[in-house]
C-alpha atoms as a PDB file:
ATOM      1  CA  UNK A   1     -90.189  47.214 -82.014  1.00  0.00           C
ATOM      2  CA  UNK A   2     -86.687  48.211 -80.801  1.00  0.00           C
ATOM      3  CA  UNK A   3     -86.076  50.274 -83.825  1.00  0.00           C
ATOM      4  CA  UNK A   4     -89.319  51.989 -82.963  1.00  0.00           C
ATOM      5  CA  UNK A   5     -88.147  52.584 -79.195  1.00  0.00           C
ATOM      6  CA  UNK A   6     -84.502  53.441 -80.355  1.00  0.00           C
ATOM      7  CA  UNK A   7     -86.354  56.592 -82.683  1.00  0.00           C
ATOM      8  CA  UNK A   8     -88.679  57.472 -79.760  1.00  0.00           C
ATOM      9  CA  UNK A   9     -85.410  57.667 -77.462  1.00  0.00           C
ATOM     10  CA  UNK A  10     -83.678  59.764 -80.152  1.00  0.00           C
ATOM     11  CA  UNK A  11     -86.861  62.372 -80.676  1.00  0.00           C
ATOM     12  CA  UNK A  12     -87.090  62.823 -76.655  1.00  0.00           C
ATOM     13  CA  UNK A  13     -83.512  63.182 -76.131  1.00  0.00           C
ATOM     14  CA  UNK A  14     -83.672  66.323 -79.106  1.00  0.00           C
ATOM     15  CA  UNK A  15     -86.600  68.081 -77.711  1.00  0.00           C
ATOM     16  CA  UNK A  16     -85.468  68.043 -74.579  1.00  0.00           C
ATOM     17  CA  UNK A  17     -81.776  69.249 -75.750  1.00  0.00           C
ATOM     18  CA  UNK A  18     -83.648  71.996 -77.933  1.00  0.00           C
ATOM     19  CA  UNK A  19     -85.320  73.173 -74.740  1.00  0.00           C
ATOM     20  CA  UNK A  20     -82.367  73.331 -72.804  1.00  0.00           C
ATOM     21  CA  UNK A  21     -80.601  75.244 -75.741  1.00  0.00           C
ATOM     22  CA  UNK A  22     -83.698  77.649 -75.508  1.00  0.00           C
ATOM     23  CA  UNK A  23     -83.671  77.830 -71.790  1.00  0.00           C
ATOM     24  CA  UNK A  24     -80.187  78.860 -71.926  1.00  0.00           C
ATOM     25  CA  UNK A  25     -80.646  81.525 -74.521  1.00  0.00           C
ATOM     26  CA  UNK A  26     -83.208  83.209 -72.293  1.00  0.00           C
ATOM     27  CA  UNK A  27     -81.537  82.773 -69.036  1.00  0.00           C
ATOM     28  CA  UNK A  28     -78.081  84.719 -70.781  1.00  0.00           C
ATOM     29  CA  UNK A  29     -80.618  87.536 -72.516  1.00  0.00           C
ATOM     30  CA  UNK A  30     -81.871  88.184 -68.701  1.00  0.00           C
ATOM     31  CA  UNK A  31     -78.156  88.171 -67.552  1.00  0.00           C
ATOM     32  CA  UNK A  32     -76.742  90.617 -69.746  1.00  0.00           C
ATOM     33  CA  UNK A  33     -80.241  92.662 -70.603  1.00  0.00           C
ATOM     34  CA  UNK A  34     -79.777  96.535 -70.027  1.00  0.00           C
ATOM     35  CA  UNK A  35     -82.159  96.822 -68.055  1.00  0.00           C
ATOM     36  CA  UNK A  36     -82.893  93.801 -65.530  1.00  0.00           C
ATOM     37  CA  UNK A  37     -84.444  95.994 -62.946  1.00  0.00           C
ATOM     38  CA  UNK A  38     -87.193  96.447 -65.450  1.00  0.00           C
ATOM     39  CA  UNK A  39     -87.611  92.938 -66.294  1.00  0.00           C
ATOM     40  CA  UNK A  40     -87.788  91.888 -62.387  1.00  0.00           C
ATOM     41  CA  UNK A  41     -90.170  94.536 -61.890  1.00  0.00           C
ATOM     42  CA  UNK A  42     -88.196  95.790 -58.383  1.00  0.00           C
ATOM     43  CA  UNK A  43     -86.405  98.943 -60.103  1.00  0.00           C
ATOM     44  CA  UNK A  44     -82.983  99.368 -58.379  1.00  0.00           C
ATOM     45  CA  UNK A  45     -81.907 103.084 -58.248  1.00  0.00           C
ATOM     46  CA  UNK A  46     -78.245 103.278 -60.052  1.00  0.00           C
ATOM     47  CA  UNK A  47     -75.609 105.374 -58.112  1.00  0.00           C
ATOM     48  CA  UNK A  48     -75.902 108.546 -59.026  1.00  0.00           C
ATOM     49  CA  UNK A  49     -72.595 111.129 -59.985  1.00  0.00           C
ATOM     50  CA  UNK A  50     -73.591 114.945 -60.644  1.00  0.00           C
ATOM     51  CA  UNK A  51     -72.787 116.064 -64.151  1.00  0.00           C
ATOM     52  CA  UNK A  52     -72.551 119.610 -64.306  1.00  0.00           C
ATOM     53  CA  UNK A  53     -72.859 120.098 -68.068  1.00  0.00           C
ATOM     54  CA  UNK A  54     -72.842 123.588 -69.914  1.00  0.00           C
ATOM     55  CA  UNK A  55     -74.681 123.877 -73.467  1.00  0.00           C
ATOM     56  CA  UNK A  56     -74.886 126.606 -75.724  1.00  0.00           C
ATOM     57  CA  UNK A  57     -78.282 128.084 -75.335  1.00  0.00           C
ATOM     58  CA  UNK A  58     -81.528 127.883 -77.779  1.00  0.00           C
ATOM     59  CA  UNK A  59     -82.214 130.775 -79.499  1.00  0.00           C
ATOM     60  CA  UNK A  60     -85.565 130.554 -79.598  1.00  0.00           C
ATOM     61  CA  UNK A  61     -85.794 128.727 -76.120  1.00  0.00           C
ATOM     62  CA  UNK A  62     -88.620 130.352 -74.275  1.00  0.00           C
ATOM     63  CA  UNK A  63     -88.860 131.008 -70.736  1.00  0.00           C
ATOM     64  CA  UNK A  64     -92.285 130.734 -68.268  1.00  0.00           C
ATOM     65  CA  UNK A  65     -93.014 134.107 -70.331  1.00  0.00           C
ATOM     66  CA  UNK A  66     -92.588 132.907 -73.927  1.00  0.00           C
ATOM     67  CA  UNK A  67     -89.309 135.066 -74.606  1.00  0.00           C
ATOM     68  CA  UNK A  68     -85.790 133.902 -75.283  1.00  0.00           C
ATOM     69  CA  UNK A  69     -83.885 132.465 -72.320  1.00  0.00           C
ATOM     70  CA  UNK A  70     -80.811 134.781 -71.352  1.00  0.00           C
ATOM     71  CA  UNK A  71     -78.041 132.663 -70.584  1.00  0.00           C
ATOM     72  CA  UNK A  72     -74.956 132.347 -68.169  1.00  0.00           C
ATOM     73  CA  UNK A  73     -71.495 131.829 -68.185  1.00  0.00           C
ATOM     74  CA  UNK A  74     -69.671 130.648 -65.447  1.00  0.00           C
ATOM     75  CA  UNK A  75     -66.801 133.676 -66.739  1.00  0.00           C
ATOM     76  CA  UNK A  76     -69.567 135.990 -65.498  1.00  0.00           C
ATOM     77  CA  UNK A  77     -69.682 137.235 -61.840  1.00  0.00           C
ATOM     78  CA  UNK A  78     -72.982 135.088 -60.710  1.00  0.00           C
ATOM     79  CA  UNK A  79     -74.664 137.182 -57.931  1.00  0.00           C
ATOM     80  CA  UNK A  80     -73.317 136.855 -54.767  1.00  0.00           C
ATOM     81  CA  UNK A  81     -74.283 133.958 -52.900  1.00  0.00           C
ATOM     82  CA  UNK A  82     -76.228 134.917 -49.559  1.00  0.00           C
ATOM     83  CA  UNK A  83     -78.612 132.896 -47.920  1.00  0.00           C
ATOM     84  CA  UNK A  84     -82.620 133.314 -48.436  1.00  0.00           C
ATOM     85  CA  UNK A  85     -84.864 133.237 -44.890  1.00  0.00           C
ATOM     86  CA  UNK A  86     -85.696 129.574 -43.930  1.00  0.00           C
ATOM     87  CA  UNK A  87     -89.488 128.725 -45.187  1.00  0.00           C
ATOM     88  CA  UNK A  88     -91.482 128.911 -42.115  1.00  0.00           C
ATOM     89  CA  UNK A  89     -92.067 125.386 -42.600  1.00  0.00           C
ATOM     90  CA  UNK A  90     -88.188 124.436 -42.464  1.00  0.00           C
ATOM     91  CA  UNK A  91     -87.798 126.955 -39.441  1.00  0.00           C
ATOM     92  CA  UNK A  92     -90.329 125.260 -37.081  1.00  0.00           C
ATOM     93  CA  UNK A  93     -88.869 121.764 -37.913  1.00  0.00           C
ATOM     94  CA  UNK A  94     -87.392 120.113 -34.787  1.00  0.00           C
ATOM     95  CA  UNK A  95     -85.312 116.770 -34.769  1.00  0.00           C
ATOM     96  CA  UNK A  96     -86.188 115.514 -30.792  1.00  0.00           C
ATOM     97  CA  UNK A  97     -84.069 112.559 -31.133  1.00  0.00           C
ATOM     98  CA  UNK A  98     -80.790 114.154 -33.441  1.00  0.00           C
ATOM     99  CA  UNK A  99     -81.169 112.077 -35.631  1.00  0.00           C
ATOM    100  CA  UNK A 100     -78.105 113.609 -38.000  1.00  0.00           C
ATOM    101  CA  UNK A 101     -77.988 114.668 -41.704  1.00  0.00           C
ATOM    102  CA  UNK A 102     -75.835 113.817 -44.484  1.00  0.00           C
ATOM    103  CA  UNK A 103     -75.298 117.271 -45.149  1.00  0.00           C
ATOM    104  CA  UNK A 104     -71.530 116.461 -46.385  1.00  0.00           C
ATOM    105  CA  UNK A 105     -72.980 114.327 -49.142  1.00  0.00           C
ATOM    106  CA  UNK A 106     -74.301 117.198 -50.632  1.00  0.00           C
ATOM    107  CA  UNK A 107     -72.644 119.653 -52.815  1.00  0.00           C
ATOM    108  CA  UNK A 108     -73.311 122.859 -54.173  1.00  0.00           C
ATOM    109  CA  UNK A 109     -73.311 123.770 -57.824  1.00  0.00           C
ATOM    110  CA  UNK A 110     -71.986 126.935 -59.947  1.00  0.00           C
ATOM    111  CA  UNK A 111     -74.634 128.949 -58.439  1.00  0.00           C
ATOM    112  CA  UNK A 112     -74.216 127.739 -54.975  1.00  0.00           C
ATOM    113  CA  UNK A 113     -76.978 125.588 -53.330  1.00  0.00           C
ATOM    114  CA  UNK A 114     -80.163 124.264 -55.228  1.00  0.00           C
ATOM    115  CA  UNK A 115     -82.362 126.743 -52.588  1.00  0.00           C
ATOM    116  CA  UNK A 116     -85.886 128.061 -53.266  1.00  0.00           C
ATOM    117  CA  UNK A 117     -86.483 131.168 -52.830  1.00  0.00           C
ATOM    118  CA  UNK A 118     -90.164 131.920 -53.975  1.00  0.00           C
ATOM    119  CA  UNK A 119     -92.957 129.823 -52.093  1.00  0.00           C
ATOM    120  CA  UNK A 120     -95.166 127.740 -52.640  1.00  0.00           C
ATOM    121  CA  UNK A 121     -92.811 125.427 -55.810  1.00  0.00           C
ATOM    122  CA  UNK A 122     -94.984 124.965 -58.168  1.00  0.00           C
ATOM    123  CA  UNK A 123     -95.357 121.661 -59.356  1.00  0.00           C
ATOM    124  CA  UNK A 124     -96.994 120.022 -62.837  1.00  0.00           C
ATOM    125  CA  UNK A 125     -97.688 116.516 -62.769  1.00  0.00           C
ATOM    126  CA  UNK A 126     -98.272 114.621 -66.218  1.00  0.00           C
ATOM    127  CA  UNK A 127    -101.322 112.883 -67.036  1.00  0.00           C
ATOM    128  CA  UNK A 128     -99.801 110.029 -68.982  1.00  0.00           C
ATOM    129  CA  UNK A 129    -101.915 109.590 -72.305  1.00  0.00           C
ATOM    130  CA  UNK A 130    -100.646 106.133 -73.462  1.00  0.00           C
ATOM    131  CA  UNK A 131    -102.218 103.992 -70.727  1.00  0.00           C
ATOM    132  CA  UNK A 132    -105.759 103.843 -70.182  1.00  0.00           C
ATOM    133  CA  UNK A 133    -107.506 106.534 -67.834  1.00  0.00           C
ATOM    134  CA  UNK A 134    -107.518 103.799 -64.634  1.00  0.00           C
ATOM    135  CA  UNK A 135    -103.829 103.222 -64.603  1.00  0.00           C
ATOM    136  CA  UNK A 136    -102.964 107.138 -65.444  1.00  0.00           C
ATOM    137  CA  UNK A 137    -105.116 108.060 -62.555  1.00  0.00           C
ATOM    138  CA  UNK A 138    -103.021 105.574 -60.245  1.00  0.00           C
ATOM    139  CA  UNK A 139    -100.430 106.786 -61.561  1.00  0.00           C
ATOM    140  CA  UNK A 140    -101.085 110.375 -60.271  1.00  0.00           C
ATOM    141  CA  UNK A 141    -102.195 109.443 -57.327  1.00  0.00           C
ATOM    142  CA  UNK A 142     -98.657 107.713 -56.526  1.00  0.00           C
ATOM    143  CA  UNK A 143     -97.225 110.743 -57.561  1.00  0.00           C
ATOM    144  CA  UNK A 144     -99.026 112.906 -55.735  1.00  0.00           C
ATOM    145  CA  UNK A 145     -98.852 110.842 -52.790  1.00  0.00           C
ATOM    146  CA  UNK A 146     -95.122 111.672 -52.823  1.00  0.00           C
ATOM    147  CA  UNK A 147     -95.474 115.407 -53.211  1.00  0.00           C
ATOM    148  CA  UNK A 148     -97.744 115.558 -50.321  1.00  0.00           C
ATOM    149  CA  UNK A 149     -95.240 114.534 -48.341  1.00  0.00           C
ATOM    150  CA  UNK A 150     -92.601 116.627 -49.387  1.00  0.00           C
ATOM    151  CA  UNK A 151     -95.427 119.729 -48.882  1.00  0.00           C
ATOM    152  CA  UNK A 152     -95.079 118.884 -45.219  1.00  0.00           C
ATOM    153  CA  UNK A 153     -91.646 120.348 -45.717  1.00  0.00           C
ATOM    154  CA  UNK A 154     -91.883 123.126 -48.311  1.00  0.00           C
ATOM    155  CA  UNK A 155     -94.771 124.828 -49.430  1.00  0.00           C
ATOM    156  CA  UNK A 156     -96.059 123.165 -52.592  1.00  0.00           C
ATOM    157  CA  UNK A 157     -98.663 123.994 -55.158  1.00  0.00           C
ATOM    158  CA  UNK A 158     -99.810 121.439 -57.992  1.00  0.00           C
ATOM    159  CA  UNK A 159    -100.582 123.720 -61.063  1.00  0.00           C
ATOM    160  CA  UNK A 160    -102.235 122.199 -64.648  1.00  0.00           C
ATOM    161  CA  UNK A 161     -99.938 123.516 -66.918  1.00  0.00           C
ATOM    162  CA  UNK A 162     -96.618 122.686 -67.495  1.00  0.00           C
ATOM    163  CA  UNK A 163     -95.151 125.831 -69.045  1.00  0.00           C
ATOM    164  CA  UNK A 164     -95.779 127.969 -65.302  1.00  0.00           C
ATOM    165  CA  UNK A 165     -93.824 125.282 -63.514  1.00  0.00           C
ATOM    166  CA  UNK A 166     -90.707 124.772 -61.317  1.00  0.00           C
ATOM    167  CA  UNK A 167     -90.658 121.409 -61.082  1.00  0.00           C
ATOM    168  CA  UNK A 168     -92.391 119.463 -63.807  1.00  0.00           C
ATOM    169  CA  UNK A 169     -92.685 115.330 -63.442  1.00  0.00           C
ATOM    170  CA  UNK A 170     -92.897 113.564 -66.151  1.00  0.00           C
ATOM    171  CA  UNK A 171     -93.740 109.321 -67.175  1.00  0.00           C
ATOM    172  CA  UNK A 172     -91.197 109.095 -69.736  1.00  0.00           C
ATOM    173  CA  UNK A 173     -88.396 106.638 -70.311  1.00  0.00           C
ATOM    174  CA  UNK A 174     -84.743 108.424 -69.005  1.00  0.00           C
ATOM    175  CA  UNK A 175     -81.706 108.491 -71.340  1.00  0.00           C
ATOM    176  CA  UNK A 176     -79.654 105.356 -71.542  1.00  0.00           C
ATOM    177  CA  UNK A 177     -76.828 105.722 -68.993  1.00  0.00           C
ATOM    178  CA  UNK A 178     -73.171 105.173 -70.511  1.00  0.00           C
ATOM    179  CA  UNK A 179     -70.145 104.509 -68.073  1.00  0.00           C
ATOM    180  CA  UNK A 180     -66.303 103.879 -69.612  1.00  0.00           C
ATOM    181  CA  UNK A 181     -66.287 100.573 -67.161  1.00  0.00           C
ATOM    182  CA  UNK A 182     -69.802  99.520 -68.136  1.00  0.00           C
ATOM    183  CA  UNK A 183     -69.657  97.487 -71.629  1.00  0.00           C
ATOM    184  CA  UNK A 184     -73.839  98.007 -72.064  1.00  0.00           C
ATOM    185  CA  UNK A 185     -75.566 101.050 -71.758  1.00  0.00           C
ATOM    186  CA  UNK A 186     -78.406 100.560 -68.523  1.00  0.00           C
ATOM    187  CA  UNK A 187     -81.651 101.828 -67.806  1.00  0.00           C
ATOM    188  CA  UNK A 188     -82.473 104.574 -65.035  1.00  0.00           C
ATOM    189  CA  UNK A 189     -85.308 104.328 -62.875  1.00  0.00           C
ATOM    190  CA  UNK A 190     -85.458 108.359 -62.607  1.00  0.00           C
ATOM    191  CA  UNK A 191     -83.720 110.939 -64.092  1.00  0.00           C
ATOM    192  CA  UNK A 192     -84.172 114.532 -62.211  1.00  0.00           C
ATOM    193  CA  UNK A 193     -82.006 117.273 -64.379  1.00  0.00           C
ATOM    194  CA  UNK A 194     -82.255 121.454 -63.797  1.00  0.00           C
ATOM    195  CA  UNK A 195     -81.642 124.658 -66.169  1.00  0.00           C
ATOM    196  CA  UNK A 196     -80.750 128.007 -65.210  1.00  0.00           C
ATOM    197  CA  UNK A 197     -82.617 130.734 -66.293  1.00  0.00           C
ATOM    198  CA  UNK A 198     -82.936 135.076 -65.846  1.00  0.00           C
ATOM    199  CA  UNK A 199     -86.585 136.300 -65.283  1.00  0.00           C
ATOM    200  CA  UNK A 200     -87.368 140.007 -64.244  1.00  0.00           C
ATOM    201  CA  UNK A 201     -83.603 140.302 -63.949  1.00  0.00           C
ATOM    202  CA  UNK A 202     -83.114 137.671 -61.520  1.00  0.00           C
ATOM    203  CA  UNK A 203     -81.518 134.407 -61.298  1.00  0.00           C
ATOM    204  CA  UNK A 204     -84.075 131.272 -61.035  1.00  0.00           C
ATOM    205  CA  UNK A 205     -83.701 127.096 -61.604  1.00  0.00           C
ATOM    206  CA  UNK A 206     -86.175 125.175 -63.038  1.00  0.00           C
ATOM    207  CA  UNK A 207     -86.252 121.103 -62.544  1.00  0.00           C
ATOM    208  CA  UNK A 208     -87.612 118.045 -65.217  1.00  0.00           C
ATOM    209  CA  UNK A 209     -88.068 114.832 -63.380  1.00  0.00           C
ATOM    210  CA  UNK A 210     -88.205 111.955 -65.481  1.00  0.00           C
ATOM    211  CA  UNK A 211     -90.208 108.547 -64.020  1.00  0.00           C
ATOM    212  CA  UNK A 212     -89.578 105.031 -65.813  1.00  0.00           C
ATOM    213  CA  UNK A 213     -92.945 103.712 -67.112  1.00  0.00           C
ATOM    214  CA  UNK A 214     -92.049 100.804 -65.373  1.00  0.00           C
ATOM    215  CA  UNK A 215     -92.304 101.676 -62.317  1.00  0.00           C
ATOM    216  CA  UNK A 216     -95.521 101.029 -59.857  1.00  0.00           C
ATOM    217  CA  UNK A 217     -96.657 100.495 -56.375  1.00  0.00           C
ATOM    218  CA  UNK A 218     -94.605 101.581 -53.897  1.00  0.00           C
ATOM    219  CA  UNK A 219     -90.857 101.886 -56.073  1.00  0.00           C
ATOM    220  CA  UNK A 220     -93.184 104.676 -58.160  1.00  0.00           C
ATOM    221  CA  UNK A 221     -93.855 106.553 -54.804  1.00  0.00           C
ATOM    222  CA  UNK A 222     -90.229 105.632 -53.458  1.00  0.00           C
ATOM    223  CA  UNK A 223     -88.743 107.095 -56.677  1.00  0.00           C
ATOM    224  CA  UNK A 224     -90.563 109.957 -57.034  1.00  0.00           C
ATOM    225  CA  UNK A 225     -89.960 111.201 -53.434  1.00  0.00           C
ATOM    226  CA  UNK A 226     -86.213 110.365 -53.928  1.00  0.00           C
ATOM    227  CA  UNK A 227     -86.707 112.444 -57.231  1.00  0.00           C
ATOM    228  CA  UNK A 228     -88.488 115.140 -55.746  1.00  0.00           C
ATOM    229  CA  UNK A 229     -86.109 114.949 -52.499  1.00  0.00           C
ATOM    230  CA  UNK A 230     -82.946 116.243 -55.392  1.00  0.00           C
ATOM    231  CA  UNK A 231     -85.422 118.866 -56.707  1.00  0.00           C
ATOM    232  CA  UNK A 232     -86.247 120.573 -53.504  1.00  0.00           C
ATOM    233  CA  UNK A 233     -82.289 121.156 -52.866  1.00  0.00           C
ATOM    234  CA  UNK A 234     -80.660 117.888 -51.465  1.00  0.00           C
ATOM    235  CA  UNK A 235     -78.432 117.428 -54.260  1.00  0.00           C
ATOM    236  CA  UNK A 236     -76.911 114.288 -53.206  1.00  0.00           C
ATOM    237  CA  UNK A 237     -77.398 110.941 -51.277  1.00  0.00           C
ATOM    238  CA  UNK A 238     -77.363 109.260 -48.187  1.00  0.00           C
ATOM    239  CA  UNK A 239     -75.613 106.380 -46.910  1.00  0.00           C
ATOM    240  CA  UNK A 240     -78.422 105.055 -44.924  1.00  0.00           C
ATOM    241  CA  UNK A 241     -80.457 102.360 -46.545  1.00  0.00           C
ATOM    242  CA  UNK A 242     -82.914 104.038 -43.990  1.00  0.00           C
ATOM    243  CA  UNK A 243     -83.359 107.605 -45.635  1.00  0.00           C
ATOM    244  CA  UNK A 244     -85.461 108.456 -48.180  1.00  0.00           C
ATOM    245  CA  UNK A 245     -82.561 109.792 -50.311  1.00  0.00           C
ATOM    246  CA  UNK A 246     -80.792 106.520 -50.380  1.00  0.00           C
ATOM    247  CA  UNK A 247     -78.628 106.317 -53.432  1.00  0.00           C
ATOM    248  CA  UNK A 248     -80.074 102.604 -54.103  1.00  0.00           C
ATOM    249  CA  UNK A 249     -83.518 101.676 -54.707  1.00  0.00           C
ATOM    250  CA  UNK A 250     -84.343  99.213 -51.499  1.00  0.00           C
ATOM    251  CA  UNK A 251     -87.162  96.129 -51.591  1.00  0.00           C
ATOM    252  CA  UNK A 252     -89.230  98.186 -48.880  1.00  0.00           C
ATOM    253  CA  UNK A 253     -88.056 102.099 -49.384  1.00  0.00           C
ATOM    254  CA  UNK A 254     -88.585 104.465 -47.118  1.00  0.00           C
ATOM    255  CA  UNK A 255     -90.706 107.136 -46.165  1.00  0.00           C
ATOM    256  CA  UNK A 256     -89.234 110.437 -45.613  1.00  0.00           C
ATOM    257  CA  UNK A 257     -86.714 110.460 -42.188  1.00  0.00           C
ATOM    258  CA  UNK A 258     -85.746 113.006 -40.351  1.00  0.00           C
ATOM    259  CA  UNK A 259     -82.183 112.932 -41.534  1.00  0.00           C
ATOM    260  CA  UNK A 260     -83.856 113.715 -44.813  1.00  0.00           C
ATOM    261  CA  UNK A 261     -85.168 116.902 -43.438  1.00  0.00           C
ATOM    262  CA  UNK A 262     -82.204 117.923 -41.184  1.00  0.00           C
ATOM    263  CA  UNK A 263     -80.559 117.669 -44.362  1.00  0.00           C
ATOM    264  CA  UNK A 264     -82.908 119.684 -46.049  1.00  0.00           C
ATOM    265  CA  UNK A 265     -82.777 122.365 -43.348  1.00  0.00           C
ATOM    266  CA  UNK A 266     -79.024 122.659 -43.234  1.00  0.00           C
ATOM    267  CA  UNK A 267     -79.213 123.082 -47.199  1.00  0.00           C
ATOM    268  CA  UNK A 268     -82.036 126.134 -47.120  1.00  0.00           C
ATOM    269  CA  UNK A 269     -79.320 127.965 -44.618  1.00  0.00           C
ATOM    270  CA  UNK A 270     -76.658 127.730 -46.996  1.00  0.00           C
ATOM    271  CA  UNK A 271     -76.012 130.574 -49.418  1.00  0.00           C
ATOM    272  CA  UNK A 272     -76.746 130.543 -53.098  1.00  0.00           C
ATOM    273  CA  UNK A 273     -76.745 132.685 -56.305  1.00  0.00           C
ATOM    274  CA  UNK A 274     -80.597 131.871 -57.144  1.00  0.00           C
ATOM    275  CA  UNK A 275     -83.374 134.060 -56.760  1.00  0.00           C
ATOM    276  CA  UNK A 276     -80.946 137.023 -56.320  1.00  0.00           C
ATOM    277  CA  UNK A 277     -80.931 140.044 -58.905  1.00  0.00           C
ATOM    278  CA  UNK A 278     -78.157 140.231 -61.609  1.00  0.00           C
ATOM    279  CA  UNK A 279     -76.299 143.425 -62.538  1.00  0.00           C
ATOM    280  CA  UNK A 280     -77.038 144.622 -65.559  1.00  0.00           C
ATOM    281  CA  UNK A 281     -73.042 143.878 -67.168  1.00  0.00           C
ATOM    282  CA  UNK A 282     -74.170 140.451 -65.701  1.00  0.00           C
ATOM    283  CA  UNK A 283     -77.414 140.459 -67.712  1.00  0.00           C
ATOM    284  CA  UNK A 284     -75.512 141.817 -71.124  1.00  0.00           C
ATOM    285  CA  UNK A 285     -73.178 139.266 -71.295  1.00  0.00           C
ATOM    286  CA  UNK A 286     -73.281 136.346 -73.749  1.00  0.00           C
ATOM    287  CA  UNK A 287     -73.463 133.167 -72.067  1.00  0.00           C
ATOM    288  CA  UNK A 288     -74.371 129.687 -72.015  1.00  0.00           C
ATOM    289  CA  UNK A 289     -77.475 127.926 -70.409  1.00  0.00           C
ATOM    290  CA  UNK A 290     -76.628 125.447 -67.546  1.00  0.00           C
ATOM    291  CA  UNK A 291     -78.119 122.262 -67.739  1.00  0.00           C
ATOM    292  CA  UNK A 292     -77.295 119.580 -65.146  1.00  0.00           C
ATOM    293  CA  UNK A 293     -78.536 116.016 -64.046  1.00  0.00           C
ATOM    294  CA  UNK A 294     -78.257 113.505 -61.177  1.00  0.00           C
ATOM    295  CA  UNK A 295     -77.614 110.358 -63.300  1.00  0.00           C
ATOM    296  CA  UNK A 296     -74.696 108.796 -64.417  1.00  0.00           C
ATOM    297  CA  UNK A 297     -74.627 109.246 -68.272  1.00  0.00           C
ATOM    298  CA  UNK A 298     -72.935 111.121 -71.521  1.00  0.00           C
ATOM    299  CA  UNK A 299     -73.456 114.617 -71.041  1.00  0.00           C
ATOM    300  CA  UNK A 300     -75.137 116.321 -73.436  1.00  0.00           C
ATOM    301  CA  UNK A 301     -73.383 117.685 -76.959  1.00  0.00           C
ATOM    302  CA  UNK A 302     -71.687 121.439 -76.670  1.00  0.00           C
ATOM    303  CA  UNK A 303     -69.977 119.748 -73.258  1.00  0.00           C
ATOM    304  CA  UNK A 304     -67.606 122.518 -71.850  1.00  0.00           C
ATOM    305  CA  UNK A 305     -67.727 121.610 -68.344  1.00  0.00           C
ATOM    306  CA  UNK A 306     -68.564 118.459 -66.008  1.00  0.00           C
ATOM    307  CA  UNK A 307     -67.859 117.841 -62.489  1.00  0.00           C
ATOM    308  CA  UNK A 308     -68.985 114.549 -61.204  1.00  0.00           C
ATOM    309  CA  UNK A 309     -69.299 113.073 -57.494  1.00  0.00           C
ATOM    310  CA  UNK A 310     -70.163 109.410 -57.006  1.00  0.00           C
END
């Protein structure tokens, strides 16, 4: 009987040191997983720097037209920057309280400031395809919840096909972010990156928002009027846990403030090189299409230029 108890003893005291082992294991893959803001569900926006990265153009990259994409250089003499007339929408905005902006967080690129110029933005929405039809259409609806708000601000216009949009938004997985004091590459939540392109001899932007499939509920809504917040011009982030552009993901985010709009304002006064008309030595020379992300990653290959703000 003792020997019996004695081997009973021995086989608890394993499986219970095999759990622990086991227990271990998983509690050290959750502490140094890539991406633990996936695994807890409660996405946690990264803080963003600006990489300002120039490529050498496609050759057969089309434009909203279907023909080759001139391209840019920043050697070239850009059109002057002047300031476009403040949407009506923007002009008839009034902060009662003064509430401030975080204008100085904000800075412009090699064209100037990230300004629209031609109203409404038209924006494409994915229908994601690998999830059933329920959770795409909550999906869009989450989405769409966000542009609504942003219309509010700036004339919007949803449009079905991708190819005649400014600002397309997209369910897709971002790039891997790399950083030189970072020994694991980490997940983004969002990813919102812009090209430069000529059309009718004048100078237009066009934005790609990526949105982690991860993402529901409110930190979809939260990220994708954060995103959409970069692609209407602020190009930069707040301080303020209480402001929609926030440069960290919060547990209850915020709906659009009005230091989010001030902000916004002050940017559509600013001058800028978009929507204005090239000359035609501008047009002639070779160049280089500008492609450019709020993220913090490895720019893309070709690199020539990068300018980053934390």
């Amino acid at each position: 009987m003792g020997d019996k108890r004695r081997l009973l003893t021995f086989l608890g005291l394993a499986i219970i040191t095999g759990l622990l082992v086991i227990f271990t294991n998983v509690q050290s893959f959750a502490m140094f997983a890539p991406i633990p803001d996936i695994l807890t569900k409660t996405p946690q926006y990264t803080k963003h720097t600006k990489n300002y990265s120039l490529i050498p153009p496609s050759p057969t990259a089309p434009n909203p037209k279907g023909n080759p994409l001139p391209s840019l250089s920043l050697s070239s003499s850009l059109p002057s920057p002047k300031p476009h007339p403040l949407p009506s929408t923007l002009a008839q905005w009034q902060d009662s309280i003064n509430s401030g902006d975080y204008f100085s967080q904000v800075a412009p690129t090699q064209v100037g400031y990230l300004v629209w110029s031609q109203f409404p933005v038209k924006v494409y929405i994915e229908t994601p395809e690998t999830i059933s039809a329920n959770r795409a259409g909550i999906w869009v609806n989450e989405v769409l919840q966000a542009v609504q708000e942003w219309n509010a601000y700036l004339p919007l216009k949803l449009v079905e096909t991708s190819e005649v949009a400014d600002i397309k938004i997209l369910r897709k997985v971002p790039p891997l972010q790399f950083s030189p004091d970072n020994k694991f590459p980490r997940a983004r939540s969002a990813l919102t990156t812009y090209v430069l392109y000529t059309k009718e001899k004048n100078l237009y932007h066009r934005f790609t928002i990526l949105l982690h499939p991860s993402q529901t509920g409110k930190y979809l809504l939260a990220a994708t009027r954060h995103e959409l917040g970069h692609a209407l011009g602020i190009w930069g982030h707040s301080q303020i846990e209480s402001d929609a552009l926030y440069f960290s993901q919060v547990r209850n985010p915020s709906p659009i403030s009005p230091r989010d709009v001030n902000t916004l304002k002050r940017v559509y006064e600013q001058p800028t090189s978009l929507g204005w008309t090239l000359s035609k030595a501008e047009r002639t020379q070779s160049a280089l299409r500008v492609h450019s992300s709020l993220g913090v990653g490895n720019p893309p290959s070709g690199l020539i230029h990068r300018t980053a703000l934390a």
